[in-house]
Protein backbone atom coordinates (compact mmCIF):
# COMPACT_ATOMS: atom_id res chain seq x y z
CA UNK A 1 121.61 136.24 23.03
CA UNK A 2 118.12 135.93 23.41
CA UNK A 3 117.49 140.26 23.25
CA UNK A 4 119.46 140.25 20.10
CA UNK A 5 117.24 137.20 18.80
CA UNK A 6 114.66 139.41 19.32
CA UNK A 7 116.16 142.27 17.61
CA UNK A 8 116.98 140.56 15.07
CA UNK A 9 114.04 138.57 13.67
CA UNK A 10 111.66 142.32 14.57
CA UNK A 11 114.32 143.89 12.42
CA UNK A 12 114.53 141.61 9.84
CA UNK A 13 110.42 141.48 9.68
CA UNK A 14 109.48 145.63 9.58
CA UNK A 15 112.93 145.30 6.76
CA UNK A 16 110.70 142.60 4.91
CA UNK A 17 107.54 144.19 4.69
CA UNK A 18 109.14 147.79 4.00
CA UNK A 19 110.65 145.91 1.23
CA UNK A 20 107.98 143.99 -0.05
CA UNK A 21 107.76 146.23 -3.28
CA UNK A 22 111.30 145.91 -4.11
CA UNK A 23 111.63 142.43 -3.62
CA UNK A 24 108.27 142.44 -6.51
CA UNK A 25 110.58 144.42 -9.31
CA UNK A 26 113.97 143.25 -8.32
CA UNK A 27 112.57 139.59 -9.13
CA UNK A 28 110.59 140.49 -12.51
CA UNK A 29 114.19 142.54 -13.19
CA UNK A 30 115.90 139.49 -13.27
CA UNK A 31 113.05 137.42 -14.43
CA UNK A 32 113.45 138.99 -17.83
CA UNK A 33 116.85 140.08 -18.33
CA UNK A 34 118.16 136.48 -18.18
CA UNK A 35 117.46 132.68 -17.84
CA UNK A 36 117.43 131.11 -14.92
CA UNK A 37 115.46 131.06 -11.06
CA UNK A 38 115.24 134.53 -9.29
CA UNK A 39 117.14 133.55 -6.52
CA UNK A 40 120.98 132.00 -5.72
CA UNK A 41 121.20 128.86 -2.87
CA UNK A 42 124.82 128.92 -1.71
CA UNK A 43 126.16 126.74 0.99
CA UNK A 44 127.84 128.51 4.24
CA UNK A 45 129.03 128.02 7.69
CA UNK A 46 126.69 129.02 10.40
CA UNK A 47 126.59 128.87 14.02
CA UNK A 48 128.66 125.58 14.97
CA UNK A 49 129.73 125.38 11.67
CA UNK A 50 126.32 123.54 10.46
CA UNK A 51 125.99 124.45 6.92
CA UNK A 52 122.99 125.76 5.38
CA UNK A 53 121.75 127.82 2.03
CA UNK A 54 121.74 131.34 2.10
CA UNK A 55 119.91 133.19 0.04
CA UNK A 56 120.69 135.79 -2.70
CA UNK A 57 119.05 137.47 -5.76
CA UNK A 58 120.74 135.86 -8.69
CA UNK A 59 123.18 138.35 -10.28
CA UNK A 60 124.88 135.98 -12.38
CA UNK A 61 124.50 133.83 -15.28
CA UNK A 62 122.64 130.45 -14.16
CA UNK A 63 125.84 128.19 -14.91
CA UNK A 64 128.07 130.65 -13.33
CA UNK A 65 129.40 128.36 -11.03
CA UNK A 66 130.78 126.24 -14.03
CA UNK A 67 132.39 128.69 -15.50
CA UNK A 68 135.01 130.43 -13.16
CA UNK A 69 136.03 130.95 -9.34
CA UNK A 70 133.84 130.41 -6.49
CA UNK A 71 135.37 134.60 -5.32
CA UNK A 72 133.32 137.03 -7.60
CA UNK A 73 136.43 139.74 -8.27
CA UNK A 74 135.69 143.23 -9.99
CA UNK A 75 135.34 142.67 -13.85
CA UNK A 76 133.59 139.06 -13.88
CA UNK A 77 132.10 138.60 -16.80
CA UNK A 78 129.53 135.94 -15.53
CA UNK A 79 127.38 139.20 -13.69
CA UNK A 80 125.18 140.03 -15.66
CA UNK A 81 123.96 143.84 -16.48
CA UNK A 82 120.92 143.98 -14.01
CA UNK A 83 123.03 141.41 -11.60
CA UNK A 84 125.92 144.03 -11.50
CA UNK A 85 123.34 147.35 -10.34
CA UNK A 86 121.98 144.78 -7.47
CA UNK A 87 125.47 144.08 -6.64
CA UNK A 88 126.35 147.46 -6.56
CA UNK A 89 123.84 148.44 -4.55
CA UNK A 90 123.63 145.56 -2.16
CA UNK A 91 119.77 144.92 -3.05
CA UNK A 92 121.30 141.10 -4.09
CA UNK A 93 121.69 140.59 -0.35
CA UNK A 94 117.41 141.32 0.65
CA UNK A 95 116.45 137.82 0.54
CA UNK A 96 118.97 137.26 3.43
CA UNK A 97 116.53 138.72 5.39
CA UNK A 98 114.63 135.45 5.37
CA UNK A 99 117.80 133.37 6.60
CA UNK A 100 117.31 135.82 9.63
CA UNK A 101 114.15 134.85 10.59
CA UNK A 102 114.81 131.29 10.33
CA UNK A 103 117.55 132.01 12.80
CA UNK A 104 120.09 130.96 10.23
CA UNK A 105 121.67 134.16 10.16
CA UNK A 106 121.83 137.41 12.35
CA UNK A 107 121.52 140.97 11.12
CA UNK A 108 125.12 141.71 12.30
CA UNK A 109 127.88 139.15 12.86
CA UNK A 110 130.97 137.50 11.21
CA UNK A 111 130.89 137.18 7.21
CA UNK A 112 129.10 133.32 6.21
CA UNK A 113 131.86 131.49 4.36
CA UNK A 114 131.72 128.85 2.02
CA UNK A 115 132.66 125.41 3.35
CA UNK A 116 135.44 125.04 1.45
CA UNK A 117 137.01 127.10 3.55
CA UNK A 118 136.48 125.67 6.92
CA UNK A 119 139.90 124.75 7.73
CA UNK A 120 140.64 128.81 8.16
CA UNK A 121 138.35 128.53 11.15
CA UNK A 122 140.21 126.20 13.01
CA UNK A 123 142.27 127.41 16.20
CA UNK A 124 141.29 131.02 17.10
CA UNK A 125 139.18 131.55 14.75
CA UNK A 126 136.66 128.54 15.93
CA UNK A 127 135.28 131.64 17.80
CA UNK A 128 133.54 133.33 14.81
CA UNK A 129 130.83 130.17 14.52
CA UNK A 130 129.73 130.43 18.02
CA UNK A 131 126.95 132.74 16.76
CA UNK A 132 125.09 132.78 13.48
CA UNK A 133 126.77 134.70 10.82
CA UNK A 134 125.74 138.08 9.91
CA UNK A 135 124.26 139.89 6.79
CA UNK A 136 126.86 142.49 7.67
CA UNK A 137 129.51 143.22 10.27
CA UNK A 138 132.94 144.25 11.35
CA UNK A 139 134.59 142.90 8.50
CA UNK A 140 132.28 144.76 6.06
CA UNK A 141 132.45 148.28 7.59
CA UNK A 142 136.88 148.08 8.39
CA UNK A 143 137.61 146.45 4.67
CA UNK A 144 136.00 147.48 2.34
CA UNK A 145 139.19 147.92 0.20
CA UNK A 146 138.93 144.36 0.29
CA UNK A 147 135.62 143.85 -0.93
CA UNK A 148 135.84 141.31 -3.76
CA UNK A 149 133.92 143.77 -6.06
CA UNK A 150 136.79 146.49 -5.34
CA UNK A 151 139.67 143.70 -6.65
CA UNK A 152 141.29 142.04 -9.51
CA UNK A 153 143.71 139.77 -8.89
CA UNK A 154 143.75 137.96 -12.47
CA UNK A 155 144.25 134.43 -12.59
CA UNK A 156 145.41 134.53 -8.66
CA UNK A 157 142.06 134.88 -6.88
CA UNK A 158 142.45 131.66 -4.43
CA UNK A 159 145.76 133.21 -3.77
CA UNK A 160 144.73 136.69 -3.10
CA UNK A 161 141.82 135.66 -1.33
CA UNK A 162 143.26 133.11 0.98
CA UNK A 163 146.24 135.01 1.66
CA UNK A 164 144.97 138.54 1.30
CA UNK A 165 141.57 139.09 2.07
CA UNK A 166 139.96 136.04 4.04
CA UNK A 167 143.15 136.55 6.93
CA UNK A 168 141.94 140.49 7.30
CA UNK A 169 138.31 139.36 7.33
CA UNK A 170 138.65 136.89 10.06
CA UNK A 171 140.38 139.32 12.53
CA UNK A 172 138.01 142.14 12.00
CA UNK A 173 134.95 139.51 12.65
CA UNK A 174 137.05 138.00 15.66
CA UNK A 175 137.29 141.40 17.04
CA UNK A 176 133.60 141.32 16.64
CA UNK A 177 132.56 138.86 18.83
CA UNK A 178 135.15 139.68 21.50
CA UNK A 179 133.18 142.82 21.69
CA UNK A 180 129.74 142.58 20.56
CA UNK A 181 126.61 144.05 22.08
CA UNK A 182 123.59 145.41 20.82
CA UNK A 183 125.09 148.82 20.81
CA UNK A 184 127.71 147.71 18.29
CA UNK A 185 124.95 146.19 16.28
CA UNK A 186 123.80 149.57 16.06
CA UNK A 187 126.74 151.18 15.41
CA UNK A 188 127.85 148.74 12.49
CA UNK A 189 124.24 148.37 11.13
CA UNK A 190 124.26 152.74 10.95
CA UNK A 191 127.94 152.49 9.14
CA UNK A 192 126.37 149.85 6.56
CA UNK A 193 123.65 152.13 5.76
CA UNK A 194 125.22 155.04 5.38
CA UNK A 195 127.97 153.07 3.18
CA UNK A 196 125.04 151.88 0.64
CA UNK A 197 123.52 155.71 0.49
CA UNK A 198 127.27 156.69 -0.40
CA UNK A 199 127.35 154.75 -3.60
């Protein structure tokens, strides 16, 4: 654990300052195209199941949360334009890289869920919070069919996603970290890369 500490918080550094420029415009993007602070505070499970906020680039109207579902499905109508490009290409998800150097969160490892759904990581699945959770992983490469952005289930998103999607998601990260190693990091980091440049 302590070589993929390493790798991580080097990684998510050199990612940081490579970025630095597009962090600058992504934030003036949203800065002007609607109201509200630059970046999203969520709560999620990480490593022991001690909660903390991850951070996002806001892609949604500020009072978003009082407005629909806590699952963004394809079609919400609370993204807004410049929210829905970052989205699409997974520049929402840069500021993560800061949870990672806190050692909140890992480059690779199981998806961070909201609390609400804690109970889903009872039994087996108690597994996934032995390690921090990951800005990608197993769950993100194998499903993407599942990928809330790919989905509409209408009024029945705590259904779908309960019942559907969160079930798939927690054996794909469960294979995970049955199996992990730095060489799967690798592997799945590669996969994620190459799945943004296909968009």
């Amino acid at each position: 654990m302590a070589l993929k500490r390493i790798f991580d918080f080097t990684g998510a550094l050199l990612s940081l300052l490579l970025a630095l420029p597009v962090l600058g415009i992504v934030s003036l993007l949203i800065m002007i195209s609607s109201p509200g602070p630059v970046l999203y505070r969520g709560r999620r499970m990480g490593k022991g199941g001690k909660e903390f906020q991850i951070l996002k680039f806001r892609t949604m109207v500020a009072d978003a949360d009082r407005r629909g579902p806590a699952v963004t499905y394809r079609g919400d109508s609370r993204i807004t334009r410049v929210g829905r490009f970052l989205r699409d290409k997974k520049l929402d998800e840069l500021p993560q890289l800061f949870n990672v150097l806190k050692g909140e969160m890992s480059l690779v490892g199981p998806r961070a869920e909201d609390p609400k759904y804690r109970k889903a990581y009872e039994g087996r699945y108690s597994r996934l919070l032995e390690m921090p959770p990951g800005m990608t992983g197993l769950s993100w490469v194998r499903l993407k069919q599942y990928h809330e952005e790919n989905v509409d289930p209408g009024a029945e998103w705590e259904k779908h996603y309960t019942e559907e999607s969160l079930p798939r998601k927690l054996e794909a990260d469960l294979d995970y970290v049955l199996h992990r190693s730095l060489w799967l990091d690798l592997k799945i980091l590669v996969q994620t890369l190459i799945g943004f440049l296909g968009k």
